[in-house]
PDB file of N, CA and C in Angstrom:
ATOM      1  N   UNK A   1     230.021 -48.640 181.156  1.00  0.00           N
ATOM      2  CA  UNK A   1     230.981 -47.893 181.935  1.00  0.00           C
ATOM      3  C   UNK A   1     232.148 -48.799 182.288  1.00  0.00           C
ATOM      4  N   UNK A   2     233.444 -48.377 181.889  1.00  0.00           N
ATOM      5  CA  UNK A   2     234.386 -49.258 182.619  1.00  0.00           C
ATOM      6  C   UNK A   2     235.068 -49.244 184.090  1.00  0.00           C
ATOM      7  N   UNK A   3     235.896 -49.984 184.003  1.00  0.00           N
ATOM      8  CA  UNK A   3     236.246 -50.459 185.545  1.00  0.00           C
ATOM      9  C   UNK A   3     237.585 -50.338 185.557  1.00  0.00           C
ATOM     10  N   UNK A   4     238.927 -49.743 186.076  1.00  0.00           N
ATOM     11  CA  UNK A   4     239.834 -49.535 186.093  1.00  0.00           C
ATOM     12  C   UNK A   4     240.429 -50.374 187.348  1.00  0.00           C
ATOM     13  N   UNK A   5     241.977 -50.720 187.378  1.00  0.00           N
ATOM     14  CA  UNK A   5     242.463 -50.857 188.597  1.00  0.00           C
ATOM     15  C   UNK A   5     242.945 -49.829 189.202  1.00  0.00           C
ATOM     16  N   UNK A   6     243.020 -49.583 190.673  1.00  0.00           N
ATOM     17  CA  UNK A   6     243.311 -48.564 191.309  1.00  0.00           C
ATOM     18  C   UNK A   6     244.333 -48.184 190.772  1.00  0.00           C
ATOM     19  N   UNK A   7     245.766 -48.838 190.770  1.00  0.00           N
ATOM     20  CA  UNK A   7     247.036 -48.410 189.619  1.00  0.00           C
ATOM     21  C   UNK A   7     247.278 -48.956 188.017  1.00  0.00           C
ATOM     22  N   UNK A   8     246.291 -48.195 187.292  1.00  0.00           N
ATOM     23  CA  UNK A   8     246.403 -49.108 186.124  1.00  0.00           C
ATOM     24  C   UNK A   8     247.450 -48.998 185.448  1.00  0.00           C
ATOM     25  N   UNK A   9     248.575 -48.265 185.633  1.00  0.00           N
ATOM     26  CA  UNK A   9     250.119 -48.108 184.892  1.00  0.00           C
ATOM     27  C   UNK A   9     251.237 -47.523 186.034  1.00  0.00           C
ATOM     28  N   UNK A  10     252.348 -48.238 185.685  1.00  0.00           N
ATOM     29  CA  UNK A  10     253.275 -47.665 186.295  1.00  0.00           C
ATOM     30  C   UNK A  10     254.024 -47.038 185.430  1.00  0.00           C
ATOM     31  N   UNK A  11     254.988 -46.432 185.590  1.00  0.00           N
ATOM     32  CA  UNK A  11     255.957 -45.507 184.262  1.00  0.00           C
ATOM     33  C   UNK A  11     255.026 -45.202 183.145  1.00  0.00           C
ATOM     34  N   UNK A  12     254.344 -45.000 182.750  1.00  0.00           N
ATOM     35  CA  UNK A  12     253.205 -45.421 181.347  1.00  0.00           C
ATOM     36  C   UNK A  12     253.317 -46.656 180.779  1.00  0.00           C
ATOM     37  N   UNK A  13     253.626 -47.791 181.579  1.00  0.00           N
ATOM     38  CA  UNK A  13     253.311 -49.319 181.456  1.00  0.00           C
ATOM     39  C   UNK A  13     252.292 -50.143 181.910  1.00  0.00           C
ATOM     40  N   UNK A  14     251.217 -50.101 181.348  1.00  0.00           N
ATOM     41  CA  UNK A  14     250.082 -51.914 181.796  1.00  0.00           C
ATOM     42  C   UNK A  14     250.476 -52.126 183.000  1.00  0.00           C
ATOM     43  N   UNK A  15     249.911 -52.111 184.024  1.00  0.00           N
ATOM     44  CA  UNK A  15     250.198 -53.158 185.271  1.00  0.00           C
ATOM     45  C   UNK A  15     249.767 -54.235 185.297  1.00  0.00           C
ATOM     46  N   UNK A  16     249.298 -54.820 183.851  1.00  0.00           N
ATOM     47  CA  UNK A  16     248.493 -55.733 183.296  1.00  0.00           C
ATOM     48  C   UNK A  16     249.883 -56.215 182.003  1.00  0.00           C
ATOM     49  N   UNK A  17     250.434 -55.725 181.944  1.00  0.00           N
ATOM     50  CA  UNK A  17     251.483 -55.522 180.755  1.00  0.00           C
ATOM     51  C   UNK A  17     252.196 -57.196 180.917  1.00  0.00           C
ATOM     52  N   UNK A  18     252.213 -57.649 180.215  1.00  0.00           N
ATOM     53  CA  UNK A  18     252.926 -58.814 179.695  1.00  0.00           C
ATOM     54  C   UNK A  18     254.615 -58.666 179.541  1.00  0.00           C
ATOM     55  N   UNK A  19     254.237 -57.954 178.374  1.00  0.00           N
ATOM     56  CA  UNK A  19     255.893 -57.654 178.009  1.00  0.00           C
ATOM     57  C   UNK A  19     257.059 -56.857 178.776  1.00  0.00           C
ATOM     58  N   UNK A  20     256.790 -56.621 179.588  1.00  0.00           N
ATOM     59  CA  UNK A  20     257.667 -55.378 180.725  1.00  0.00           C
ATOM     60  C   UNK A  20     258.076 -57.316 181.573  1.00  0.00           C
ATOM     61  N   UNK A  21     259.721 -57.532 181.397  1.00  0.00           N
ATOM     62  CA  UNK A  21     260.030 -58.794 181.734  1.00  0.00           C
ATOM     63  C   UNK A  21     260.473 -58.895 183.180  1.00  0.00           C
ATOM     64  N   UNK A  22     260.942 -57.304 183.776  1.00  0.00           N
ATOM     65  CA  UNK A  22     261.557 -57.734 184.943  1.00  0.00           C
ATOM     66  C   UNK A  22     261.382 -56.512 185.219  1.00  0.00           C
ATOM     67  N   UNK A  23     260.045 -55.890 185.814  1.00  0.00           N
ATOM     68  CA  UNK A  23     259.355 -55.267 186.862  1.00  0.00           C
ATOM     69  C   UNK A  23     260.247 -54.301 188.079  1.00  0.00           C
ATOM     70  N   UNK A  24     261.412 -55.158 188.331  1.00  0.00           N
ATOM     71  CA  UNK A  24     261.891 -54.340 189.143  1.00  0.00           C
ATOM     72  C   UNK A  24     263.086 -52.921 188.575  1.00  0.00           C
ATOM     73  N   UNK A  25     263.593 -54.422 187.285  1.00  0.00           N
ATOM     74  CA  UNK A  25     264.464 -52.990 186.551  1.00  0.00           C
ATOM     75  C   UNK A  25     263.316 -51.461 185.913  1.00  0.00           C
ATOM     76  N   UNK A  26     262.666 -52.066 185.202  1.00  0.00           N
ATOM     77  CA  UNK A  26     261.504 -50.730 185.045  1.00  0.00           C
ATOM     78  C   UNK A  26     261.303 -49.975 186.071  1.00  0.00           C
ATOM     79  N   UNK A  27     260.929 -50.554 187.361  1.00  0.00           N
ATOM     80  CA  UNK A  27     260.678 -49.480 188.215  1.00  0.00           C
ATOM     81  C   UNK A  27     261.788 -48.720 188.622  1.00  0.00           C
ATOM     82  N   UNK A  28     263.080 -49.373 189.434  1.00  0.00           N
ATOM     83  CA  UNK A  28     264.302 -49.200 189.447  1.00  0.00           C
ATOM     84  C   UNK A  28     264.778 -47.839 188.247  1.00  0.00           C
ATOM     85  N   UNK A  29     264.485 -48.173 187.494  1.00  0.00           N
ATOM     86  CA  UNK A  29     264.972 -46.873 186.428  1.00  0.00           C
ATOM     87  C   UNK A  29     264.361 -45.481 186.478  1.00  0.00           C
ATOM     88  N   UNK A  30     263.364 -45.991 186.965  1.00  0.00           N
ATOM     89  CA  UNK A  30     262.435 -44.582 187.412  1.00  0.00           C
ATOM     90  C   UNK A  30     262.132 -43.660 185.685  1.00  0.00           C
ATOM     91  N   UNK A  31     262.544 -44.374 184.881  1.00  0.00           N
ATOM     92  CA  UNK A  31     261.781 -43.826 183.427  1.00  0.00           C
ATOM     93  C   UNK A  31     260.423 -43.206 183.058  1.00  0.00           C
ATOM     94  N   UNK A  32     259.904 -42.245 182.928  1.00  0.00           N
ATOM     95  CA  UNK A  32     258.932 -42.106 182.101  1.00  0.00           C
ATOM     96  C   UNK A  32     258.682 -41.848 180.528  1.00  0.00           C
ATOM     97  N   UNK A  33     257.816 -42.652 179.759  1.00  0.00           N
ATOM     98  CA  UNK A  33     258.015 -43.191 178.714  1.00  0.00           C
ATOM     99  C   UNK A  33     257.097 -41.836 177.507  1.00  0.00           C
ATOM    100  N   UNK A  34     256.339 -41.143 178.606  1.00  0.00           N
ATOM    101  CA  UNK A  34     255.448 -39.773 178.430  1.00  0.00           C
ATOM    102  C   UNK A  34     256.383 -38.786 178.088  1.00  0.00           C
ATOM    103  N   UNK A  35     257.859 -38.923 179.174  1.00  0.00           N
ATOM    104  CA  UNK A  35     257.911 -37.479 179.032  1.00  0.00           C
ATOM    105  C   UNK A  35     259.538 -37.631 178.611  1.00  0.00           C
ATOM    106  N   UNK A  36     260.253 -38.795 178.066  1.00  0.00           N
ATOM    107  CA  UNK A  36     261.244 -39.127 177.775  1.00  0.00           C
ATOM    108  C   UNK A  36     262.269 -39.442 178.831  1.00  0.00           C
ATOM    109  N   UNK A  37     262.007 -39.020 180.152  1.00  0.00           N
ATOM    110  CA  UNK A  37     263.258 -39.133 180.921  1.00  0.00           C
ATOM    111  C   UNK A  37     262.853 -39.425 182.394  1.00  0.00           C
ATOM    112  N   UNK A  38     263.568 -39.792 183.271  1.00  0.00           N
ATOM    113  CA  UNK A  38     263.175 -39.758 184.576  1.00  0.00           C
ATOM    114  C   UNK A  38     261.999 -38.977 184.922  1.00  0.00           C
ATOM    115  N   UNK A  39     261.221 -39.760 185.514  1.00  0.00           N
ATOM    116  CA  UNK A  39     259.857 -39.373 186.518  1.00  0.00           C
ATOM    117  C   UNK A  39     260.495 -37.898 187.724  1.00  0.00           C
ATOM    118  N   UNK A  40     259.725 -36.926 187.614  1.00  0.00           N
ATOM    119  CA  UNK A  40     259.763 -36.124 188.629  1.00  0.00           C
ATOM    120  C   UNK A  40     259.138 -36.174 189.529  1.00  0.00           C
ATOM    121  N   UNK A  41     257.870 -36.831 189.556  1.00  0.00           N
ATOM    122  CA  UNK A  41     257.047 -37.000 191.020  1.00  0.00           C
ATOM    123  C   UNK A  41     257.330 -37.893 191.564  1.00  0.00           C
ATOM    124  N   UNK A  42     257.816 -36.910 192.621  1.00  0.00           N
ATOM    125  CA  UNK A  42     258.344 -37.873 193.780  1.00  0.00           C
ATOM    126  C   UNK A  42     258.006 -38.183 195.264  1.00  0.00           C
ATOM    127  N   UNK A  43     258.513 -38.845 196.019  1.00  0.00           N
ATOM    128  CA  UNK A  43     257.518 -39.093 197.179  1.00  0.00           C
ATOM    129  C   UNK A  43     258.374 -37.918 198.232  1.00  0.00           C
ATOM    130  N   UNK A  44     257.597 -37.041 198.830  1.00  0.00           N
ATOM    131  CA  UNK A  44     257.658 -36.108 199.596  1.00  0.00           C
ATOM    132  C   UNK A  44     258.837 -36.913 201.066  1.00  0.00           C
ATOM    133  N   UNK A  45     258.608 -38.067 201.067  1.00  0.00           N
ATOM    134  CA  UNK A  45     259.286 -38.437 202.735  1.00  0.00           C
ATOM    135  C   UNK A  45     260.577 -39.265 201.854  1.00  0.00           C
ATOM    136  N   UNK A  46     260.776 -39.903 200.684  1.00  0.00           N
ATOM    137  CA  UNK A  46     261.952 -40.417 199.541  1.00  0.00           C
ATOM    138  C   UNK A  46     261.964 -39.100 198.561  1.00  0.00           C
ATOM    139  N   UNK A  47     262.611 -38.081 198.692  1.00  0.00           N
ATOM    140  CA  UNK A  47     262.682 -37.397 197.394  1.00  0.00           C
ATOM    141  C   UNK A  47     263.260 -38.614 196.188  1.00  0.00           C
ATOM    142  N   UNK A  48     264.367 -39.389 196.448  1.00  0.00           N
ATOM    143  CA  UNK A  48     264.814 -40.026 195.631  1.00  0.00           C
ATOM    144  C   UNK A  48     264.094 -41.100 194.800  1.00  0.00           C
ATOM    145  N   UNK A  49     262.740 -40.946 195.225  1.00  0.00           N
ATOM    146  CA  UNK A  49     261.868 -42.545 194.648  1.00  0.00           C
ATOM    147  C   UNK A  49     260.879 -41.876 194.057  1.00  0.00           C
ATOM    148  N   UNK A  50     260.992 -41.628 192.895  1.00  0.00           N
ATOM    149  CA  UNK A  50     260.207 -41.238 191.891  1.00  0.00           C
ATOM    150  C   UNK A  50     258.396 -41.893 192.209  1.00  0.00           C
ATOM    151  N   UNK A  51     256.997 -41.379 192.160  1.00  0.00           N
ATOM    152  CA  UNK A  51     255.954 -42.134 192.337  1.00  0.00           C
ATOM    153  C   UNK A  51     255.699 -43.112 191.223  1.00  0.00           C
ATOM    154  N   UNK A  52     255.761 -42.715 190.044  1.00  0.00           N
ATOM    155  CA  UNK A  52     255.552 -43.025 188.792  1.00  0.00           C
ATOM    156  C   UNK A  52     254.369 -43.611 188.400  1.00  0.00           C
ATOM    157  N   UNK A  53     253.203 -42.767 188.743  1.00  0.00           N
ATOM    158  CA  UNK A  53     252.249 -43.249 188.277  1.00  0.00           C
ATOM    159  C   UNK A  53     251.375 -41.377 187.706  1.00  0.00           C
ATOM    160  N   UNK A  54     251.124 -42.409 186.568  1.00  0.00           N
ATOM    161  CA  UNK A  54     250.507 -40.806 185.792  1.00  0.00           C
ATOM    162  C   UNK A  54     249.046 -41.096 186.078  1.00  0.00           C
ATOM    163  N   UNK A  55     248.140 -41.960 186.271  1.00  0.00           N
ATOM    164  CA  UNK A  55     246.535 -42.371 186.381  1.00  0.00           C
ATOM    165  C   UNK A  55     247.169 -43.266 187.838  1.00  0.00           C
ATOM    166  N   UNK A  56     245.245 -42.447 188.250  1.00  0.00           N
ATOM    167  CA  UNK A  56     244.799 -43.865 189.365  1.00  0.00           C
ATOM    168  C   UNK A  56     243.397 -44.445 188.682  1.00  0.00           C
ATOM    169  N   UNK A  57     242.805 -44.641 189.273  1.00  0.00           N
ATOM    170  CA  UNK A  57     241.672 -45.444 188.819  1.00  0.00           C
ATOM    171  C   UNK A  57     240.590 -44.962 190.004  1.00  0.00           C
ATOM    172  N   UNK A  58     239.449 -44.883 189.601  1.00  0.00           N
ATOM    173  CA  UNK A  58     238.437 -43.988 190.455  1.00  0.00           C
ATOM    174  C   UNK A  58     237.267 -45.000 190.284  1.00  0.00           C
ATOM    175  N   UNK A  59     236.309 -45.788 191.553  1.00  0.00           N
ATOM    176  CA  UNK A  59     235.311 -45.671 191.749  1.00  0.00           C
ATOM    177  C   UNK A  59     234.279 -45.232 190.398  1.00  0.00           C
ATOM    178  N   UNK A  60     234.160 -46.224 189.694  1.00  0.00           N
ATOM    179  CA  UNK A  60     232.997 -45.540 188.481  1.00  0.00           C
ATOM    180  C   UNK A  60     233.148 -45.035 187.515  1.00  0.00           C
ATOM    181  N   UNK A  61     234.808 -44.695 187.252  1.00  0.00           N
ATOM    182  CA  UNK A  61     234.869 -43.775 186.585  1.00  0.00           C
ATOM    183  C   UNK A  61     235.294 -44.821 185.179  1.00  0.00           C
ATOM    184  N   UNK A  62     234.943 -43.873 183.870  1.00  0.00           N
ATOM    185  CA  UNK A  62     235.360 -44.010 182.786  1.00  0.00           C
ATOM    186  C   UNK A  62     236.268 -44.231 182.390  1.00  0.00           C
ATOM    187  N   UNK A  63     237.097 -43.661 182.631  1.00  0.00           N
ATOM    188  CA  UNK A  63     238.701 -43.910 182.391  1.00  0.00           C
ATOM    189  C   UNK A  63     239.628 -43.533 183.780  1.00  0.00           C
ATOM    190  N   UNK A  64     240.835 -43.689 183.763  1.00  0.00           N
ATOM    191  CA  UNK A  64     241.698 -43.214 184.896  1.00  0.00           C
ATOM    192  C   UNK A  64     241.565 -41.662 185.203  1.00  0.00           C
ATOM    193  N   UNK A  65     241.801 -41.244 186.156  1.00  0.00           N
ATOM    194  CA  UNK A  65     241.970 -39.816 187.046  1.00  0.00           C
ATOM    195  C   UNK A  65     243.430 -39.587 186.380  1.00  0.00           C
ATOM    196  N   UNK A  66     243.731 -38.639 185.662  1.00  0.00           N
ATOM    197  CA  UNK A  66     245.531 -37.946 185.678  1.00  0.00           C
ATOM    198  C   UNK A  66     245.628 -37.171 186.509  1.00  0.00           C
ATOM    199  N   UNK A  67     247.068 -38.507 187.499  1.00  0.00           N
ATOM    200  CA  UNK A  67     247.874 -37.405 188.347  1.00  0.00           C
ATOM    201  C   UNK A  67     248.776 -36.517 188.573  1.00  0.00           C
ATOM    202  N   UNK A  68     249.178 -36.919 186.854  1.00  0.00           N
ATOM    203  CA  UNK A  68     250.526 -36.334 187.129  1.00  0.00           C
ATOM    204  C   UNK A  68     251.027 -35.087 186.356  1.00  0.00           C
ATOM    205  N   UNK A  69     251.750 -34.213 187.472  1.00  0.00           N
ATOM    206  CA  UNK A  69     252.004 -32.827 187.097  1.00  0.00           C
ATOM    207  C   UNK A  69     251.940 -32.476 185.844  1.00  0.00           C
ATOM    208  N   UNK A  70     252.321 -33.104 184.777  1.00  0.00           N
ATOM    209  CA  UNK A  70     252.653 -32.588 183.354  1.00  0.00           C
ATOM    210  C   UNK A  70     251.556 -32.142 182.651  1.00  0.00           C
ATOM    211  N   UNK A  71     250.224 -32.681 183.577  1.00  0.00           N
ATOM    212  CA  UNK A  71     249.204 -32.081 182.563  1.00  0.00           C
ATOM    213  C   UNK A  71     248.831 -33.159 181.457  1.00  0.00           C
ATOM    214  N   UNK A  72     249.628 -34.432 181.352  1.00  0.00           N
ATOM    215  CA  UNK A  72     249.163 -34.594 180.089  1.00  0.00           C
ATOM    216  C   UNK A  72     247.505 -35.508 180.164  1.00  0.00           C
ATOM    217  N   UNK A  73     246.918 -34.664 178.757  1.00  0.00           N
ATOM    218  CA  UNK A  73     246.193 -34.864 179.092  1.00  0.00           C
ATOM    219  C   UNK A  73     245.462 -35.298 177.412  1.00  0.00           C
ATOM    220  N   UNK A  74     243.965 -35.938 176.791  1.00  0.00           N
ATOM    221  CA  UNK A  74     243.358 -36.825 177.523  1.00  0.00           C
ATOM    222  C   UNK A  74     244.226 -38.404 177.633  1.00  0.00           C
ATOM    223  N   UNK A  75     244.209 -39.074 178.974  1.00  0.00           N
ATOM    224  CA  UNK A  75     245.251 -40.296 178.558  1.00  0.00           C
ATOM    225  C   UNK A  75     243.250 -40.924 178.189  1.00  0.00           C
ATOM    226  N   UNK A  76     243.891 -42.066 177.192  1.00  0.00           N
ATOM    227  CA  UNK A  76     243.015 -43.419 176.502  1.00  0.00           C
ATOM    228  C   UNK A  76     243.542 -44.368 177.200  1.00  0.00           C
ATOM    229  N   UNK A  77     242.826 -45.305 177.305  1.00  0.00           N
ATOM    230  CA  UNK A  77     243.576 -46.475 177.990  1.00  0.00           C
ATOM    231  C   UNK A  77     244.752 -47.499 176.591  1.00  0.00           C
ATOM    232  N   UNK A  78     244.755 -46.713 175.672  1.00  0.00           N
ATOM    233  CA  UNK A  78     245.643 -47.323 174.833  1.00  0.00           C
ATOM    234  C   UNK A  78     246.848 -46.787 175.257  1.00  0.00           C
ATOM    235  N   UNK A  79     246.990 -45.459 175.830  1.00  0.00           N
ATOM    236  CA  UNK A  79     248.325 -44.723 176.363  1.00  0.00           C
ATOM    237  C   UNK A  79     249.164 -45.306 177.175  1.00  0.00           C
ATOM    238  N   UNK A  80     248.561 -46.811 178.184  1.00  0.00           N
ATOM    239  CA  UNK A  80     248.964 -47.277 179.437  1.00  0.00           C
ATOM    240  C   UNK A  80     249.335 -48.703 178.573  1.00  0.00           C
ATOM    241  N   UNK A  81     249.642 -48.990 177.348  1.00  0.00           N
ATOM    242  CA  UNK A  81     250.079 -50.558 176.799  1.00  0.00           C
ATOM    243  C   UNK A  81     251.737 -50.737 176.573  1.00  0.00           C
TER     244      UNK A  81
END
């Protein structure tokens, strides 16, 4: 059974990711890489700050929980590299 981190991707990027060089511009851009364009989930008290996380990571679980609206669905953990 595997073991996830609570946020194992941000934008659909590794939070483990190597190659993503400067963390803040990625987030800053608010990109999602799933759905081609800016992240829509957003934080209810910042409309303007996108959440950008499509998986959390669950207690036991097999793979990540999908949170995010689009449905997409099954993510692999190859989806989050």
């Amino acid at each position: 059974m595997g073991t996830f981190d609570v946020i194992p991707e941000l934008f659909g990027r590794s939070t483990k990711c190597d190659d993503v060089e400067n963390w803040s511009e990625h987030i800053d851009a608010q990109h999602c890489r799933f759905i081609g364009k800016e992240c829509y989930k957003t934080r209810k008290s910042q409309p303007e700050v996108a959440i950008g996380t499509c998986a959390v990571g669950v207690h036991k679980a097999e793979l990540p929980v999908i949170v995010c609206p689009t449905g997409r669905q099954p993510l692999q953990p190859s989806d989050v590299m």
